[in-house]
N, C-alpha and C. Protein backbone atom coordinates (compact mmCIF):
# COMPACT_ATOMS: atom_id res chain seq x y z
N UNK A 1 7.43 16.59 9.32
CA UNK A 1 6.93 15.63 8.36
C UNK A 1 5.77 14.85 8.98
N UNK A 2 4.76 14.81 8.83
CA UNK A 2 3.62 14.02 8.85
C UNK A 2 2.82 12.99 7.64
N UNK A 3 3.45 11.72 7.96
CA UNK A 3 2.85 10.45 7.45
C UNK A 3 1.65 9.81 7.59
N UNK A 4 0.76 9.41 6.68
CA UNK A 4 -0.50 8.65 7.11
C UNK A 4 0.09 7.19 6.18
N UNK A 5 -0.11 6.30 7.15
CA UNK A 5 -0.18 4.80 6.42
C UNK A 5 -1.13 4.26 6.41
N UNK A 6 -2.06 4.04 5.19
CA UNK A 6 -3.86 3.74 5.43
C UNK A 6 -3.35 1.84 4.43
N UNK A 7 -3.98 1.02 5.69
CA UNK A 7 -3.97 -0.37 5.16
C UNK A 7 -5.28 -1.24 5.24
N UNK A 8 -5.62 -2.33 4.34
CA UNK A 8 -6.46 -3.07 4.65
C UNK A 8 -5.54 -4.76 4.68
N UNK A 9 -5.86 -5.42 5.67
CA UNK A 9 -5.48 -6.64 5.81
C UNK A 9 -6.18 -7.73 6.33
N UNK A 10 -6.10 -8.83 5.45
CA UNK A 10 -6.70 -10.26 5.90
C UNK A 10 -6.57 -10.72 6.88
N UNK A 11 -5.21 -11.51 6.45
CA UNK A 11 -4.63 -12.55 7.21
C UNK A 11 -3.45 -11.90 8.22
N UNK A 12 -2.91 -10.65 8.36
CA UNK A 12 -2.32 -9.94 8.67
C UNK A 12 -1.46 -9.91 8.21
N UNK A 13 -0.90 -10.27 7.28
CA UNK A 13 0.70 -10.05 6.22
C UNK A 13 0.69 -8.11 5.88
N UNK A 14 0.12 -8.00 5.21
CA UNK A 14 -0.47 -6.43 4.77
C UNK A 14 -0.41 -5.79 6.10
N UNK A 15 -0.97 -5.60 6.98
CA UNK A 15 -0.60 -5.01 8.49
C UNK A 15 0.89 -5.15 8.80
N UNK A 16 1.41 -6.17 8.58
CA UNK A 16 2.84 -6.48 9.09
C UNK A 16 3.90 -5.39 8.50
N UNK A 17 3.40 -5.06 7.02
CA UNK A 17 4.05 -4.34 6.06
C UNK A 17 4.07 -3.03 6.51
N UNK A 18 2.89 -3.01 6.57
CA UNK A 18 2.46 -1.29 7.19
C UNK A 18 3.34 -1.10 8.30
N UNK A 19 3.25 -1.59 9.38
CA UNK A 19 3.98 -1.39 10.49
C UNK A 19 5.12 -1.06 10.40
N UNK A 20 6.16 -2.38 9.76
CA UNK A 20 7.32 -1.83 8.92
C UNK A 20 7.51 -0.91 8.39
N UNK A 21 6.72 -0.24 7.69
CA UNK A 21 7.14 0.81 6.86
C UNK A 21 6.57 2.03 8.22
N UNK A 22 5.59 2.17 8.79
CA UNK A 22 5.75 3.20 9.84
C UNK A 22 6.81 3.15 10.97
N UNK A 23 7.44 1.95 11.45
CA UNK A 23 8.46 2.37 12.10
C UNK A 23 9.87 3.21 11.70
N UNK A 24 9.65 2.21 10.09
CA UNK A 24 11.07 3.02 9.31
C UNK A 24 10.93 4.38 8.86
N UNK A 25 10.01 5.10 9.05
CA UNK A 25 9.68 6.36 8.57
C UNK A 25 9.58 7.51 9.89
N UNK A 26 9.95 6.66 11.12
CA UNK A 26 10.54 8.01 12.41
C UNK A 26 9.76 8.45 13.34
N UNK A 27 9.75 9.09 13.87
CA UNK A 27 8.98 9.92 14.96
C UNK A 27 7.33 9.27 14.75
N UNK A 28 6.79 8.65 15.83
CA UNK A 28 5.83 8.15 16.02
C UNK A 28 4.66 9.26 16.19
N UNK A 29 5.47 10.54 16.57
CA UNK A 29 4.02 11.20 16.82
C UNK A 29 3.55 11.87 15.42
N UNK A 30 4.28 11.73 14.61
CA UNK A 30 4.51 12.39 13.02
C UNK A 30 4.04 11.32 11.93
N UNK A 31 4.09 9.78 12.39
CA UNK A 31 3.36 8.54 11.40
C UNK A 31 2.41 8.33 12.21
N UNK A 32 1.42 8.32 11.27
CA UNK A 32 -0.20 7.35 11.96
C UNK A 32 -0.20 6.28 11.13
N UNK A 33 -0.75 5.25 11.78
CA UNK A 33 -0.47 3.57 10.89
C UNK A 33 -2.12 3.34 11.15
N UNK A 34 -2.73 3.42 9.87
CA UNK A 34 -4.43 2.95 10.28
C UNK A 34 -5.36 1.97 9.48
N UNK A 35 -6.10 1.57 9.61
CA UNK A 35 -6.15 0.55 8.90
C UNK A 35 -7.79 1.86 7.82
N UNK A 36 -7.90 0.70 6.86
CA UNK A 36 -8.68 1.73 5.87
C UNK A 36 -10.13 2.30 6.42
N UNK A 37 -10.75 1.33 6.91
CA UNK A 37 -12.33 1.31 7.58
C UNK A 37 -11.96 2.19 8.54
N UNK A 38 -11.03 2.71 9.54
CA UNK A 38 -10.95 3.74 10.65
C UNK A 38 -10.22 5.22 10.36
N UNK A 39 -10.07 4.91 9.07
CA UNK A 39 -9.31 6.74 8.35
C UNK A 39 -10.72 7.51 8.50
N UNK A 40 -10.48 8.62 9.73
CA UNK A 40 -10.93 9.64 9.70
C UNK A 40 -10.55 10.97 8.67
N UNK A 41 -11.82 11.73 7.71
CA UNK A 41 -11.06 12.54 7.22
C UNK A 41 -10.39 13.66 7.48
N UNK A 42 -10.64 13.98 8.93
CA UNK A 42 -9.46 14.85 9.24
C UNK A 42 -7.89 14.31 9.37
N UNK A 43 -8.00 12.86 9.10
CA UNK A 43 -6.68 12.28 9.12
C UNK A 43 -5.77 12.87 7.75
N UNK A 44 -6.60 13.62 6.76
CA UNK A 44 -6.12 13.55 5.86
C UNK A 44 -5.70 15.10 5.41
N UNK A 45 -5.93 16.00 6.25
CA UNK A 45 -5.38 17.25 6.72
C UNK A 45 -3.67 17.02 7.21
N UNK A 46 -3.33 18.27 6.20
CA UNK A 46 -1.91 18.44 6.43
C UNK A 46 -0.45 17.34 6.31
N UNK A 47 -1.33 16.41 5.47
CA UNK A 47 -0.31 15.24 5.09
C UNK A 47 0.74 15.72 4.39
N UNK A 48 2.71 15.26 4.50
CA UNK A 48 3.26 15.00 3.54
C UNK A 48 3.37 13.99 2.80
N UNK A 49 3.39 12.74 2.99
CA UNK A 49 3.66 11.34 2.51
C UNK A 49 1.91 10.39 2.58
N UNK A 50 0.97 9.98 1.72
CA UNK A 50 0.03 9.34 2.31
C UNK A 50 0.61 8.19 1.57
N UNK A 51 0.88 6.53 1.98
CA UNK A 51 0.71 5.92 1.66
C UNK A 51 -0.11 4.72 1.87
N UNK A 52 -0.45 3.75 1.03
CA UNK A 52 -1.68 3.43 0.87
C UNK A 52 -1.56 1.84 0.69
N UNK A 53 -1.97 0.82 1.37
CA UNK A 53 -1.38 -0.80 0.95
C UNK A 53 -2.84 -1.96 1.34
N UNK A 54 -2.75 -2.86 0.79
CA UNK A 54 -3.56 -3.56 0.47
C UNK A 54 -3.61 -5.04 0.13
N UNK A 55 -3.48 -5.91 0.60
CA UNK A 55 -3.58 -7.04 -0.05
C UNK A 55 -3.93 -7.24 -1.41
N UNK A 56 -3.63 -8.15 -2.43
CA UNK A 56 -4.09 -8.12 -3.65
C UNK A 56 -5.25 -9.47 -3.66
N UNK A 57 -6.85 -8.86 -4.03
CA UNK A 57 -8.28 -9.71 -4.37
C UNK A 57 -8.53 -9.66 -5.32
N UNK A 58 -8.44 -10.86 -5.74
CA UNK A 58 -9.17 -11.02 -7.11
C UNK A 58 -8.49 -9.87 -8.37
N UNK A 59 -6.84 -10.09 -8.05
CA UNK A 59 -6.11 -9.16 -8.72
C UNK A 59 -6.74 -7.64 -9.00
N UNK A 60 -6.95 -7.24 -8.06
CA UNK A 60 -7.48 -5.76 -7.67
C UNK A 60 -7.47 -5.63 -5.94
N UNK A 61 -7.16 -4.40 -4.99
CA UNK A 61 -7.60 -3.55 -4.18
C UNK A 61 -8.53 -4.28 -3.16
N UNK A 62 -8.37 -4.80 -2.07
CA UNK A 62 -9.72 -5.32 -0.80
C UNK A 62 -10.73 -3.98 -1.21
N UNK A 63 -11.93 -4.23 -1.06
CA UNK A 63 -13.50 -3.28 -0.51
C UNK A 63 -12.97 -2.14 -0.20
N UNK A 64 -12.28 -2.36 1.11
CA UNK A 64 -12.31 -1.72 2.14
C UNK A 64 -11.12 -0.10 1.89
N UNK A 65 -10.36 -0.77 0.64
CA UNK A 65 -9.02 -0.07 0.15
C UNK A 65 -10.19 0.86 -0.92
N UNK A 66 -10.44 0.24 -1.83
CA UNK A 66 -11.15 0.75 -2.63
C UNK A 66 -12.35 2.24 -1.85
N UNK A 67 -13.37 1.33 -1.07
CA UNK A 67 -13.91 2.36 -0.50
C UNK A 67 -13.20 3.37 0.19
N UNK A 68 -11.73 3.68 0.66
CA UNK A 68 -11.36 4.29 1.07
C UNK A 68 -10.91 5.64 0.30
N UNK A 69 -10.59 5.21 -0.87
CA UNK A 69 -9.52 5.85 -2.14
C UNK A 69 -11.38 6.76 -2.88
N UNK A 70 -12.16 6.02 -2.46
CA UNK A 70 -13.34 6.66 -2.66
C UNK A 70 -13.80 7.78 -2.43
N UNK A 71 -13.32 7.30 -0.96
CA UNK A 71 -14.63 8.71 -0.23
C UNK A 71 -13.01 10.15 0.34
N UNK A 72 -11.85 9.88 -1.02
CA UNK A 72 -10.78 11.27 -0.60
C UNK A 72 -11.40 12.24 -1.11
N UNK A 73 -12.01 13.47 -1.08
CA UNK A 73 -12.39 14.43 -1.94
C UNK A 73 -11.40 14.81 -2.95
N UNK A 74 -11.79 15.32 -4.21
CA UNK A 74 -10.67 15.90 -5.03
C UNK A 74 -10.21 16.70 -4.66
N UNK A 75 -8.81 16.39 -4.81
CA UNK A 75 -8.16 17.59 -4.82
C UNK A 75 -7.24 17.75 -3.43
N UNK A 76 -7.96 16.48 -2.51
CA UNK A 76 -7.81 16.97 -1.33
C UNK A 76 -6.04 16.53 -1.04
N UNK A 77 -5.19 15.77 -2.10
CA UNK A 77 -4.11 15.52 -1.54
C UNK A 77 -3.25 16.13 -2.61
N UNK A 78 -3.58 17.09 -3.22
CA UNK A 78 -2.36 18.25 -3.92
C UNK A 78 -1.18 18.52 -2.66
N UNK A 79 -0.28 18.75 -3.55
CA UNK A 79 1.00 18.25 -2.62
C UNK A 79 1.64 17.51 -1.20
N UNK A 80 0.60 16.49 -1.82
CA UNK A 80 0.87 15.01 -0.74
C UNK A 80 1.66 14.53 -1.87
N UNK A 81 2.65 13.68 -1.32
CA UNK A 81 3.83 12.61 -1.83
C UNK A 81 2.78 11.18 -1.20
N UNK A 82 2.73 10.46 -2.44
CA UNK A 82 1.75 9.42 -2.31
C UNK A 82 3.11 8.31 -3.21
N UNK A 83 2.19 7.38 -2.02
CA UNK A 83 2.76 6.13 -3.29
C UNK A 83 1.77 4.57 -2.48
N UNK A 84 2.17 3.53 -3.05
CA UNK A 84 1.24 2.64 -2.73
C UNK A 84 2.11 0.91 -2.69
N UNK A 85 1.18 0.03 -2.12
CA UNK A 85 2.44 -1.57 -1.81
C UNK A 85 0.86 -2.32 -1.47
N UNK A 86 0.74 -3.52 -2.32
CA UNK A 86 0.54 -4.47 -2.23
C UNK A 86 1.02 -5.61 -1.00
N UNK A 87 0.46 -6.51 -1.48
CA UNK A 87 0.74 -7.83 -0.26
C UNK A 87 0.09 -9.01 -1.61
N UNK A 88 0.98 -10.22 -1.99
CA UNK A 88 0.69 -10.82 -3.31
C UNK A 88 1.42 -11.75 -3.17
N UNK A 89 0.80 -12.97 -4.11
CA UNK A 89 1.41 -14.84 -4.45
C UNK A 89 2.78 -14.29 -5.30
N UNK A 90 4.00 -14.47 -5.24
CA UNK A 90 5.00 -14.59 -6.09
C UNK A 90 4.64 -15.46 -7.13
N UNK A 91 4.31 -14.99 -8.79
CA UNK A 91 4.31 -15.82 -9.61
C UNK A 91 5.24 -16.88 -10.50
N UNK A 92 5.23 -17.48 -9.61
CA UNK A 92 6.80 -19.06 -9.86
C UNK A 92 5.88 -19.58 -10.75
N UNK A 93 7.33 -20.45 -11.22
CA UNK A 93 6.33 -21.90 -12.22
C UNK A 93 5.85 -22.82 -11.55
N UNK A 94 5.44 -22.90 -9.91
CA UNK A 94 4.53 -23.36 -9.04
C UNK A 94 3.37 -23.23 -9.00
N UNK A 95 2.50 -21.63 -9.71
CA UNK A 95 1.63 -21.30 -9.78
C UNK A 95 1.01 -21.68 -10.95
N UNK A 96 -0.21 -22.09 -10.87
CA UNK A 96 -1.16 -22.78 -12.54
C UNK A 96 -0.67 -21.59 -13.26
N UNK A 97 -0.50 -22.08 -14.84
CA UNK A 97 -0.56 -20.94 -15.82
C UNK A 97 -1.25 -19.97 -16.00
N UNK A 98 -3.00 -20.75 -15.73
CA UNK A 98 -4.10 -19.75 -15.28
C UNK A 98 -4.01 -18.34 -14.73
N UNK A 99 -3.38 -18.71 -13.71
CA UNK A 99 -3.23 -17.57 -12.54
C UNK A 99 -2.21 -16.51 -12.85
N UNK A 100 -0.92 -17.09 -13.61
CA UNK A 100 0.16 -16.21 -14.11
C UNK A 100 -0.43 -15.63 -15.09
N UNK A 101 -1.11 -16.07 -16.41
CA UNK A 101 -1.64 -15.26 -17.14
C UNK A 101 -2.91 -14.24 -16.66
N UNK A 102 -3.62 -14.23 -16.00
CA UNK A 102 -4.46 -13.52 -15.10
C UNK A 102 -3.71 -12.37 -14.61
N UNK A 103 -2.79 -13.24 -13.87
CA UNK A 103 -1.99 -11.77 -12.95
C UNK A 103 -1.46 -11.08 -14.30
N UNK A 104 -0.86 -11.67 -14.96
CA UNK A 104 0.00 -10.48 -16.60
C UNK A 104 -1.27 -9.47 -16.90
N UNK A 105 -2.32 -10.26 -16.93
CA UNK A 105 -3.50 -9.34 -17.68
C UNK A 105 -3.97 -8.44 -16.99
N UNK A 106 -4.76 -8.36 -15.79
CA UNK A 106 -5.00 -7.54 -14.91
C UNK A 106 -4.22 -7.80 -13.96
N UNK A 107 -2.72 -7.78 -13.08
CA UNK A 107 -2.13 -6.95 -12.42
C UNK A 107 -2.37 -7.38 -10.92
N UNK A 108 -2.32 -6.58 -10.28
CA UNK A 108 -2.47 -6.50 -8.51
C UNK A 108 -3.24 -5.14 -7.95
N UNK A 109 -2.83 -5.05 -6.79
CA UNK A 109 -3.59 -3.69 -6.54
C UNK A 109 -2.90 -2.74 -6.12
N UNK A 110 -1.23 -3.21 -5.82
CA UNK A 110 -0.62 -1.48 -6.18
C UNK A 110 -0.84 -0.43 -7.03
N UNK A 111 -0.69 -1.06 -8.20
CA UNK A 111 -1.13 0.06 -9.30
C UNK A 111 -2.32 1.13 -9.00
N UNK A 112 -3.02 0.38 -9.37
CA UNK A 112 -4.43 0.90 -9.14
C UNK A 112 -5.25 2.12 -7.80
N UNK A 113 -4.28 1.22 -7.12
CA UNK A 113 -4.25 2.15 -5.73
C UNK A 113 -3.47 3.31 -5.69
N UNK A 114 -2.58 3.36 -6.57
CA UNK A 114 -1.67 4.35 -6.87
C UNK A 114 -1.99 5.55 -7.81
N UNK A 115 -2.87 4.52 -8.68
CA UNK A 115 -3.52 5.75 -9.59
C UNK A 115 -4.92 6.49 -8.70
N UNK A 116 -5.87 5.68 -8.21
CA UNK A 116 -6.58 6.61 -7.52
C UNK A 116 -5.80 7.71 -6.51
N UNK A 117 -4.26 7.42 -6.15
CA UNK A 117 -4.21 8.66 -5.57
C UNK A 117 -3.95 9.73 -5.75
N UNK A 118 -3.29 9.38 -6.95
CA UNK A 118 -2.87 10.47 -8.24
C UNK A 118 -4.10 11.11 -8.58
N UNK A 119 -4.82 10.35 -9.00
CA UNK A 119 -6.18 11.24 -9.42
C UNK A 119 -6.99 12.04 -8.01
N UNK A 120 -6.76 12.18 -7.01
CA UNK A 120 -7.18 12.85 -6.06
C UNK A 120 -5.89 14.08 -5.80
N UNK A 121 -4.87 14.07 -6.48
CA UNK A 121 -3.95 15.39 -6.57
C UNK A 121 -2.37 14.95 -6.00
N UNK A 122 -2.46 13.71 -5.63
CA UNK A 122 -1.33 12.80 -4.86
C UNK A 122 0.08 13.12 -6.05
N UNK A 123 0.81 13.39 -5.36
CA UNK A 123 2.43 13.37 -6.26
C UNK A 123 2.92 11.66 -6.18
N UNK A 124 3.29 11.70 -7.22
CA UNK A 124 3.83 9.87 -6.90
C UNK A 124 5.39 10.28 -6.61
N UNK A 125 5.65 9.23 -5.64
CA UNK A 125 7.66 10.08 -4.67
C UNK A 125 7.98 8.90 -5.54
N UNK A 126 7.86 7.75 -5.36
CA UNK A 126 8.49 6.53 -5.95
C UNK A 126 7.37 5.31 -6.62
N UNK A 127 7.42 4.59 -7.36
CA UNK A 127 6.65 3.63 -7.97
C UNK A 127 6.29 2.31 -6.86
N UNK A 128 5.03 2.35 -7.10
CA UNK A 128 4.43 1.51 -6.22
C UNK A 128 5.12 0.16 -6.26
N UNK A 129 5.24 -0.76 -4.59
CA UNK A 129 5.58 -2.29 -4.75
C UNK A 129 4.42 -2.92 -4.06
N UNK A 130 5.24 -4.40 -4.99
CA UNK A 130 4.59 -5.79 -3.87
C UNK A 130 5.27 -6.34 -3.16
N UNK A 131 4.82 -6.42 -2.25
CA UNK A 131 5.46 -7.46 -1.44
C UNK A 131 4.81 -9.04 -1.15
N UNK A 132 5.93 -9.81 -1.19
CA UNK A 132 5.35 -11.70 -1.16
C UNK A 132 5.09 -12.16 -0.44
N UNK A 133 4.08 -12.88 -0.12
CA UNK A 133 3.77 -13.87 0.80
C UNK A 133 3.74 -15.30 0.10
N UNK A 134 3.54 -16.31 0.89
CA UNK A 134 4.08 -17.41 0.22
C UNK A 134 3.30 -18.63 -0.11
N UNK A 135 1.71 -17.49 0.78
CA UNK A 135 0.38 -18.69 -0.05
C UNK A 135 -0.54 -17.48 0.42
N UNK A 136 -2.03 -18.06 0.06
CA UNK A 136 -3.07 -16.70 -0.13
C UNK A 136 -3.12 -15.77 1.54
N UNK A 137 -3.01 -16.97 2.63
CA UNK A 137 -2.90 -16.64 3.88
C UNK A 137 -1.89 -16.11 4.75
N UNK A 138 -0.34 -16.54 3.42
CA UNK A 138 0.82 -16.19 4.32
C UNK A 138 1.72 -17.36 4.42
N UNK A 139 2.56 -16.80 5.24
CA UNK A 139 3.69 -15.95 6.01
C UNK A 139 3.97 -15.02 4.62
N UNK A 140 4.79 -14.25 4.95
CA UNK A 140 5.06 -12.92 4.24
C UNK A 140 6.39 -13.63 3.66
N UNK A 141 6.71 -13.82 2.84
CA UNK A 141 8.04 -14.27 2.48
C UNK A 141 9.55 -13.91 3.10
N UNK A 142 10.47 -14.33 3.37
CA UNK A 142 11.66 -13.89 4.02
C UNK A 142 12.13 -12.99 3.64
N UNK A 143 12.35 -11.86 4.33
CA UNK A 143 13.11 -10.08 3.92
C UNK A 143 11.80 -9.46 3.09
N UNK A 144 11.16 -9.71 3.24
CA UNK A 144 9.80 -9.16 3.09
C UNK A 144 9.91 -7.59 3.72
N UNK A 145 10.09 -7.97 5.35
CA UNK A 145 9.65 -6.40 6.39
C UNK A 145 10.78 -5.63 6.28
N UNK A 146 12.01 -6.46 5.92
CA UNK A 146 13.20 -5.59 5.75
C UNK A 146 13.34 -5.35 4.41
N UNK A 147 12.86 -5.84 3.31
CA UNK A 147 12.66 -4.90 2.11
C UNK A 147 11.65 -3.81 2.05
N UNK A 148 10.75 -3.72 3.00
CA UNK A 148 9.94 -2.63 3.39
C UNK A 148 10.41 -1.31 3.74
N UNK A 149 11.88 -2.16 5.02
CA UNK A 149 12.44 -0.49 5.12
C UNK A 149 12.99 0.45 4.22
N UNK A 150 13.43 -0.69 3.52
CA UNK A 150 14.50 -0.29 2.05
C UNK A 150 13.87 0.47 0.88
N UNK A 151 12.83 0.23 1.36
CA UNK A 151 11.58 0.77 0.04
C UNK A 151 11.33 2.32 1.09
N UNK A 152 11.09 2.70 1.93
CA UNK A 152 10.77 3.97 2.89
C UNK A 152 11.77 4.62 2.61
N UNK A 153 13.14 4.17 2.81
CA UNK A 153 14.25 5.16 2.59
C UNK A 153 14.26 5.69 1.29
N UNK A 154 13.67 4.88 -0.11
CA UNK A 154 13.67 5.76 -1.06
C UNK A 154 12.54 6.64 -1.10
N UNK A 155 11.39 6.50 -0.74
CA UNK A 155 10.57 7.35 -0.53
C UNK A 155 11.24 8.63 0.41
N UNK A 156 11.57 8.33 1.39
CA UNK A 156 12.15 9.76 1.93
C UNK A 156 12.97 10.38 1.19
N UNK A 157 13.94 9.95 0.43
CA UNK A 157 14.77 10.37 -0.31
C UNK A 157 14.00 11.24 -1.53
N UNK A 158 12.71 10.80 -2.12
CA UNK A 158 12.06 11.43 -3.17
C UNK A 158 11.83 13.01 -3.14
């Protein structure tokens, strides 16, 4: 089994995730954990699992995620098991209405990230998550990295 975990991160919450989810996924010489700006495309040879995570900007995908999901050639991840995870404000009744209705309307950047991988030939194993942090900079919310693992085991299971 060979894993690619391609991330972009700010404040490092989104990195934290990634990590998590590459330790819970096994054999180190079999997961690569990289961030998006350093995915070589031979990284993308012979993948089973690519998954793909991102902080959520401006309720969409960082640059750096986006340009990445860019430059996959078509086609090039037919029977890759893809799926995708955010890093995002929990919308409480703490948050202006503004912002909750915003997020209802356009979303985060799992999705999105999920569909560009689909559209490059990606199998979806399980439905993309978010995970919380607890202001734009962080901390990652509590059971955050350990709901990460919990989320890998169903992916392996897919």
């Amino acid at each position: 089994m060979k894993a690619l975990i391609v991330y972009d991160s700010f404040f490092g919450n989104t990195e934290k995730i990634a990590l998590a989810i590459g330790k819970a996924f096994g054999n180190a010489k079999e997961v690569t954990i990289c961030k998006a700006v350093d995915v070589k495309p031979n990284m993308l040879d012979g993948l089973d699992y690519l998954i793909v995570g991102s902080p959520t900007r401006a309720f969409s995908p960082s640059p750096a995620t986006k340009s990445f999901l860019k430059s996959i050639p078509s086609k090039q991840l037919v029977g890759v098991k893809v799926t995708a995870f955010d890093t995002r404000i929990a919308m409480t009744d703490k948050v202006p209405g503004f912002l909750r209705f915003m997020a209802k309307l356009f979303g985060y950047a799992d999705k999105p990230i999920l569909d560009g991988l689909k559209k490059k030939g990606g199998q979806e194993t399980v439905p993309s998550e978010g995970f919380f942090v607890l202001n734009s900079e962080g901390p990652l919310e509590k059971g955050e990295l350990e709901r990460a693992v919990v989320w890998v085991k169903q992916i392996k299971k897919a």
